[in-house]
Protein backbone atom coordinates (compact mmCIF):
# COMPACT_ATOMS: atom_id res chain seq x y z
CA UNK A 1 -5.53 18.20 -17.14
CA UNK A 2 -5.53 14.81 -15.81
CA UNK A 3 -7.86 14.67 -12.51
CA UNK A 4 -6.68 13.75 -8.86
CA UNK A 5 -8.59 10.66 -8.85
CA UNK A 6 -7.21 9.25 -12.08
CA UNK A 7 -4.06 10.14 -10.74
CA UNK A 8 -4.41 8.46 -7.70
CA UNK A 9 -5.94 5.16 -9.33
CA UNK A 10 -2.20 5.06 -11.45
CA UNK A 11 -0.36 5.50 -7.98
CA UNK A 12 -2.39 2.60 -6.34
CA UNK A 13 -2.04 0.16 -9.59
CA UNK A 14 1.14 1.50 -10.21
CA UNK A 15 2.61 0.56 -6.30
CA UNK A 16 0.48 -2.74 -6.75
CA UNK A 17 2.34 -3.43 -9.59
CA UNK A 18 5.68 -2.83 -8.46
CA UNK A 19 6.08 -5.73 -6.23
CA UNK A 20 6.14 -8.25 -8.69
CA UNK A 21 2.14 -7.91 -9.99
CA UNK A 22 0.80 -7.02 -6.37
CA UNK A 23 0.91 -5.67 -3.20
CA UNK A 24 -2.46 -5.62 -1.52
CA UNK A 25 -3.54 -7.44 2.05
CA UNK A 26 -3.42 -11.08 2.29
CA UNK A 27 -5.26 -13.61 -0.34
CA UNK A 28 -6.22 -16.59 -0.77
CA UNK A 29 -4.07 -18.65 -3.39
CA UNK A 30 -6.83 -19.58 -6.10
CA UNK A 31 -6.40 -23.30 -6.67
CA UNK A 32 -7.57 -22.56 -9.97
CA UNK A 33 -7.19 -19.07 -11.30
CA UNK A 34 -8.17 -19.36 -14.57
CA UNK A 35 -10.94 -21.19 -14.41
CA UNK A 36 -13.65 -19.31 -16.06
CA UNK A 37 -11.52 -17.38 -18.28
CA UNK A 38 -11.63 -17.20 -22.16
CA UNK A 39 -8.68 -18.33 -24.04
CA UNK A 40 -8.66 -16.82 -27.70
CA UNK A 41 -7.52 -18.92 -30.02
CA UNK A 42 -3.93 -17.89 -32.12
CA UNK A 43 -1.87 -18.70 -34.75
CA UNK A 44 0.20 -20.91 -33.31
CA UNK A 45 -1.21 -22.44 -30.17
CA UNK A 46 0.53 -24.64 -27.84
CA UNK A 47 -1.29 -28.11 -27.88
CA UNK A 48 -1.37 -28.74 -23.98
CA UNK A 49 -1.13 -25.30 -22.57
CA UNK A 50 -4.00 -22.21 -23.14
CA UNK A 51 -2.59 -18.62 -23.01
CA UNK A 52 -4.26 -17.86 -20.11
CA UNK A 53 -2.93 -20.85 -18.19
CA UNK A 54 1.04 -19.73 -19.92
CA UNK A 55 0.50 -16.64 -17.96
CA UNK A 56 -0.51 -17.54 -14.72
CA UNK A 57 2.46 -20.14 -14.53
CA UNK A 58 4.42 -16.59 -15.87
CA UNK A 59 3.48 -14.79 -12.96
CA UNK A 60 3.32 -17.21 -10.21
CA UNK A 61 7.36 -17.79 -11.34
CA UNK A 62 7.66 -14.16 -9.51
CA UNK A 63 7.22 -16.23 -6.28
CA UNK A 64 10.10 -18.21 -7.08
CA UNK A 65 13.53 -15.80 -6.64
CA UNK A 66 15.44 -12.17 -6.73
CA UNK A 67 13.83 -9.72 -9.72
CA UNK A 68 14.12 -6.41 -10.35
CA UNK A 69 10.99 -3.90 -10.66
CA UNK A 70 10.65 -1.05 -12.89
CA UNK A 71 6.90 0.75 -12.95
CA UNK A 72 6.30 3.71 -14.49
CA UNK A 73 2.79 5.68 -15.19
CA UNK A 74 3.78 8.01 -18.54
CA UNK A 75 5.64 10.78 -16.95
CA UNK A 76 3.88 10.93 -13.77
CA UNK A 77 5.67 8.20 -11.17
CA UNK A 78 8.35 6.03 -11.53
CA UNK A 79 9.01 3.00 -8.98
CA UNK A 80 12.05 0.73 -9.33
CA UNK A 81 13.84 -1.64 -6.41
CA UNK A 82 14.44 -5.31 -5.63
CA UNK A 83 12.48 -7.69 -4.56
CA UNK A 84 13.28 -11.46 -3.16
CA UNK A 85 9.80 -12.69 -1.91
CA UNK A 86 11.23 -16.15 -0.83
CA UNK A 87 13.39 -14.54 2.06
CA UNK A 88 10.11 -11.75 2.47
CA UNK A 89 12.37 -9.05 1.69
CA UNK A 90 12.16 -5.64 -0.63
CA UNK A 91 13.78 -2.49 -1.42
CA UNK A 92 11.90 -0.17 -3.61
CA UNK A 93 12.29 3.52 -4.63
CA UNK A 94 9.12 6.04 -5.61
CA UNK A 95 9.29 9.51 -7.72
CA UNK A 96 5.74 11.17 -8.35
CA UNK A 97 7.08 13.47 -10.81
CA UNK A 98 4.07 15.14 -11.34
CA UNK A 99 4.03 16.34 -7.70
CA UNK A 100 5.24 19.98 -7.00
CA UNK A 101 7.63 20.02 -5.24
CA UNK A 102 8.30 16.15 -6.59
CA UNK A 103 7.74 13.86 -3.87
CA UNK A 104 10.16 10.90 -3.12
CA UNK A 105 9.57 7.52 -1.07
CA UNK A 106 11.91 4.95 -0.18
CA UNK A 107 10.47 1.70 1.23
CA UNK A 108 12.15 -1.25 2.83
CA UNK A 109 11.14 -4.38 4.04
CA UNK A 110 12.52 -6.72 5.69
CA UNK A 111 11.69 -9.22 8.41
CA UNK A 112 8.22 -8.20 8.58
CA UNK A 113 9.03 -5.30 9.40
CA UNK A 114 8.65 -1.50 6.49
CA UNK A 115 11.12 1.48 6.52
CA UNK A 116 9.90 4.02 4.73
CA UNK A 117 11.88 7.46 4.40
CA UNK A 118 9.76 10.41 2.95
CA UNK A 119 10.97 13.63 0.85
CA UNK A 120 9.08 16.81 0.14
CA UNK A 121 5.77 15.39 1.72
CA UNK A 122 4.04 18.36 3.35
CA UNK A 123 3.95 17.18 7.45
CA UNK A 124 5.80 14.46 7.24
CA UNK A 125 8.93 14.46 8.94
CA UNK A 126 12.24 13.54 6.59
CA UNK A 127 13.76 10.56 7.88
CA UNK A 128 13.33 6.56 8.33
CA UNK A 129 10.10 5.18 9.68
CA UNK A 130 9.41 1.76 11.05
CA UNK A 131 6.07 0.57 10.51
CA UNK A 132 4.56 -2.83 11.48
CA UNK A 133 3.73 -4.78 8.25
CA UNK A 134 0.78 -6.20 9.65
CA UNK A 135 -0.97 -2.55 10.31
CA UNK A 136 -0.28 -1.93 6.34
CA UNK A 137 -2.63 -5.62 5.49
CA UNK A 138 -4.95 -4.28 3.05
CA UNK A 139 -3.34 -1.08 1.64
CA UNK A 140 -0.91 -0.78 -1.26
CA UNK A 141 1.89 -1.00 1.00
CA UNK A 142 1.14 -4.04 2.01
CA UNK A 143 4.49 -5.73 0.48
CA UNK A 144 4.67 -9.45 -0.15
CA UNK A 145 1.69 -10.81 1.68
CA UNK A 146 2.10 -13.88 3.13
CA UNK A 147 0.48 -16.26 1.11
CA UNK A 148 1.03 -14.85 -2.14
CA UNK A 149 4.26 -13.00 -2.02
CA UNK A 150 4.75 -11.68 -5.40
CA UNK A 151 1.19 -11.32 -5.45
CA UNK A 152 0.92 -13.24 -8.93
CA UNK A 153 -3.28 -15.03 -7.47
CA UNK A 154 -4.09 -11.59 -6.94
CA UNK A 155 -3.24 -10.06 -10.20
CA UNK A 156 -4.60 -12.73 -11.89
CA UNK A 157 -7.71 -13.20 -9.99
CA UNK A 158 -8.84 -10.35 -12.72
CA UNK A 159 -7.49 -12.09 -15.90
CA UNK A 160 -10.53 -12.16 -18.13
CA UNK A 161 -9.58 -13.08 -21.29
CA UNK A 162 -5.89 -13.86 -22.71
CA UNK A 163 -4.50 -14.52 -25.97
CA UNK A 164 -1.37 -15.39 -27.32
CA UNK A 165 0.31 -12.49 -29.83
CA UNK A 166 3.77 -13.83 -31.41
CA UNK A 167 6.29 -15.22 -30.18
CA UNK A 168 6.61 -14.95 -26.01
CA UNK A 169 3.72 -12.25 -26.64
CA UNK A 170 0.02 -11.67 -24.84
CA UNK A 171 -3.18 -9.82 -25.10
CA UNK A 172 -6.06 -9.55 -23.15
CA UNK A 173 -8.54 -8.35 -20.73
CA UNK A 174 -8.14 -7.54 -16.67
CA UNK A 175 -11.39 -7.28 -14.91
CA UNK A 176 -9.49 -4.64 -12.00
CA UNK A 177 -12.26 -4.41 -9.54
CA UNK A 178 -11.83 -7.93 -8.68
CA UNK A 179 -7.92 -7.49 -8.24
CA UNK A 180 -7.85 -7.47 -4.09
CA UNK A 181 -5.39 -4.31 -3.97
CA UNK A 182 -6.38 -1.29 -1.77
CA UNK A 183 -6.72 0.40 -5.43
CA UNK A 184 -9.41 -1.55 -6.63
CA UNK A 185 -12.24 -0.08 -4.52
CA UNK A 186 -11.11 3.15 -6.44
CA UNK A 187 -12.54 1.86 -9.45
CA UNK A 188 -15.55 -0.10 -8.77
CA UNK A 189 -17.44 3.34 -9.49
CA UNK A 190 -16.53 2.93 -12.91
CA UNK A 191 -18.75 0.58 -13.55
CA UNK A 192 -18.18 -1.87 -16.46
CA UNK A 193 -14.99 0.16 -17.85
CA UNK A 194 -12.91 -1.17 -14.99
CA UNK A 195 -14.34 -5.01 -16.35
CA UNK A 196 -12.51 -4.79 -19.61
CA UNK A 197 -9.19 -2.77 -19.46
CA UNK A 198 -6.84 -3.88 -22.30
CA UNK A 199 -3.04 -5.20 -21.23
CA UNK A 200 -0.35 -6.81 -23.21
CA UNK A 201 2.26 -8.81 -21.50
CA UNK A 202 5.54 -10.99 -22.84
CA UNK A 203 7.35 -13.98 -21.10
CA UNK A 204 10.74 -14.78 -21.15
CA UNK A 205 11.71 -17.85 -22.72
CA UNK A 206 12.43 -19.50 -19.11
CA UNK A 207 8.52 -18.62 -18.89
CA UNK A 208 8.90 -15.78 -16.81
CA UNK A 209 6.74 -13.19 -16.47
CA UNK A 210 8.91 -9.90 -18.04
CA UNK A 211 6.49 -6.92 -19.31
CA UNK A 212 3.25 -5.84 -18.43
CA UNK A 213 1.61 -2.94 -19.83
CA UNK A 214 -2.26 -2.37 -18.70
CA UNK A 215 -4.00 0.64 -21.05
CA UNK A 216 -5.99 2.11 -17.98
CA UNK A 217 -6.36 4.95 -19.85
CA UNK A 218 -8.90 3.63 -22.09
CA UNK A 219 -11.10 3.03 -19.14
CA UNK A 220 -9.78 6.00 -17.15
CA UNK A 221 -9.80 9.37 -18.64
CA UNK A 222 -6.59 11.35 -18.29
CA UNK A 223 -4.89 8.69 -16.51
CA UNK A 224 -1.98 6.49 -18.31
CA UNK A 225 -0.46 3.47 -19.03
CA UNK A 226 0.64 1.63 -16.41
CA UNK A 227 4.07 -0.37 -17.49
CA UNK A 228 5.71 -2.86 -15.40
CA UNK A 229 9.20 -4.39 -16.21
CA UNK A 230 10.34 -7.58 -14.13
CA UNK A 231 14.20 -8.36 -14.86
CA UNK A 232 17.45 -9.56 -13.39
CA UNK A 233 15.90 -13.49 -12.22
CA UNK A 234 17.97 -14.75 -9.74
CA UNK A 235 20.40 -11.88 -9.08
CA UNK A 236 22.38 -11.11 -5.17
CA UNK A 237 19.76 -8.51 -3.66
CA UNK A 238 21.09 -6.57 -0.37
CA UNK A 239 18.28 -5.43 1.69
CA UNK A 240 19.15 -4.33 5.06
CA UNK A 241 17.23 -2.45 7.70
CA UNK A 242 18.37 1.27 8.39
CA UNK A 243 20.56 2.00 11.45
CA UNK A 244 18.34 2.22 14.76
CA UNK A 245 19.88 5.60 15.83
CA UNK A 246 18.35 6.88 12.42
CA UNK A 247 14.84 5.90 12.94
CA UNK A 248 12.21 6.51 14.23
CA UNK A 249 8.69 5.02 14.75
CA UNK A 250 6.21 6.20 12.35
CA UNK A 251 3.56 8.89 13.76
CA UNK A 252 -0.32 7.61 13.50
CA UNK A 253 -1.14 10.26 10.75
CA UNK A 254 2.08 9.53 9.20
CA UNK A 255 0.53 5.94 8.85
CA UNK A 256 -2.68 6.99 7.78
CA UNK A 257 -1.49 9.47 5.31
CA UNK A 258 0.97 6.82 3.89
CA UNK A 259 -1.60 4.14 3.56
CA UNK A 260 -4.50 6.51 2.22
């Protein structure tokens, strides 16, 4: 049986994930984020560009228009939605499946400001929330922070070592404690494990970031992969805000609950 806390590390990754790599409290953009990292060499390398630096320009592409999201954590929670983190705006839908009864969110940003609508979440009340994106900073609903908005620095300000693996392939290293998500201080007391947790990746041939897939359950017991899929580049997105008479503003434990 797979314990709450592994199952809780998943939901965190799993939500940072599915906003385009990230969705923790404002960082920094690293001018440099791969400096220090190890490049293994492959079989065919490009002459002017490493593998690690082919990724980062992968990811930080998630800054640049409409994608689609899919995240899923083995049979445990699915997340899928759009995203367009030019105009700051996002529509995503949650499933823990392995909740009893199964527990559904729907989250929606836009203009700084999240809707979230809750179902089969013991004392929470079904029905659209507004909650002020600056009171989630820091948590894992902290959607497309301001100076990162796909989040792409702070997924990658944990890229330890990255090699290339055929053709628009990648393999490597994540070092998740220093990924600045609200999930990461989950697994700083697993000591070196969370240093060194495994990941493959592919880009597109436009060098966009398309698959993730981080093997947190070789450093987590009972947890499981965490798989993100980013499609549909440059697609129409419709996000639009529920209908005042249908909302309401989100209690204080409702908040804390949500961003626990």
């Amino acid at each position: 049986m797979r314990s709450v806390g592994a199952v809780r590390i998943a939901f965190g990754l799993a939500l940072a994930l599915s906003v385009a790599a990230g969705c923790g409290g404002p960082a920094e953009v690293v001018k440099d984020p791969v400096a220090g990292v190890s490049s293994a060499p492959s079989a065919s390398p490009s002459p002017t560009i490493s593998a690690a630096q082919a990724l980062t320009a992968a990811a930080r592409k998630l800054n640049e228009q409409t994608l689609g999201i899919g995240v899923t954590t083995g049979g445990d929670l699915v997340v899928h939605g759009d995203v367009d983190p030019v105009a700051g705006k996002a529509r995503m839908i949650v499933s823990v499946l392995s909740s009893r009864p199964i527990v559904g969110m729907e989250l929606v940003l836009t203009d700084g400001v999240m809707y979230a609508k809750v179902a089969q979440m013991p004392g929470v009340p079904y029905g659209w929330m507004r909650l002020d994106g600056k009171a989630l900073s820091g948590t894992h609903l902290d959607v497309l922070p301001e100076k990162d908005p796909a989040g792409a620095s702070q997924l990658l300000a944990g890229l330890v070592s990255a090699e290339r693996d055929g053709s628009g392939g990648f393999r490597g290293t994540l070092d998740l404690t220093n990924v600045p998500t609200a999930a990461a201080y989950r697994l700083k007391g697993l000591g070196d494990r969370a240093k060194a947790v495994p990941f493959t990746a592919r880009v597109n041939d436009r060098g966009q970031l398309t698959l993730l897939d981080i093997d947190l359950e070789a450093v987590v017991p009972g947890a499981r992969n965490i798989k993100a899929q980013y499609t549909d580049f440059g697609q129409p997105i419709s996000v639009t805000p529920p209908p005042a008479a249908e909302t309401i503003d989100a209690p204080a434990d409702v908040v804390a609950r949500l961003k626990a």
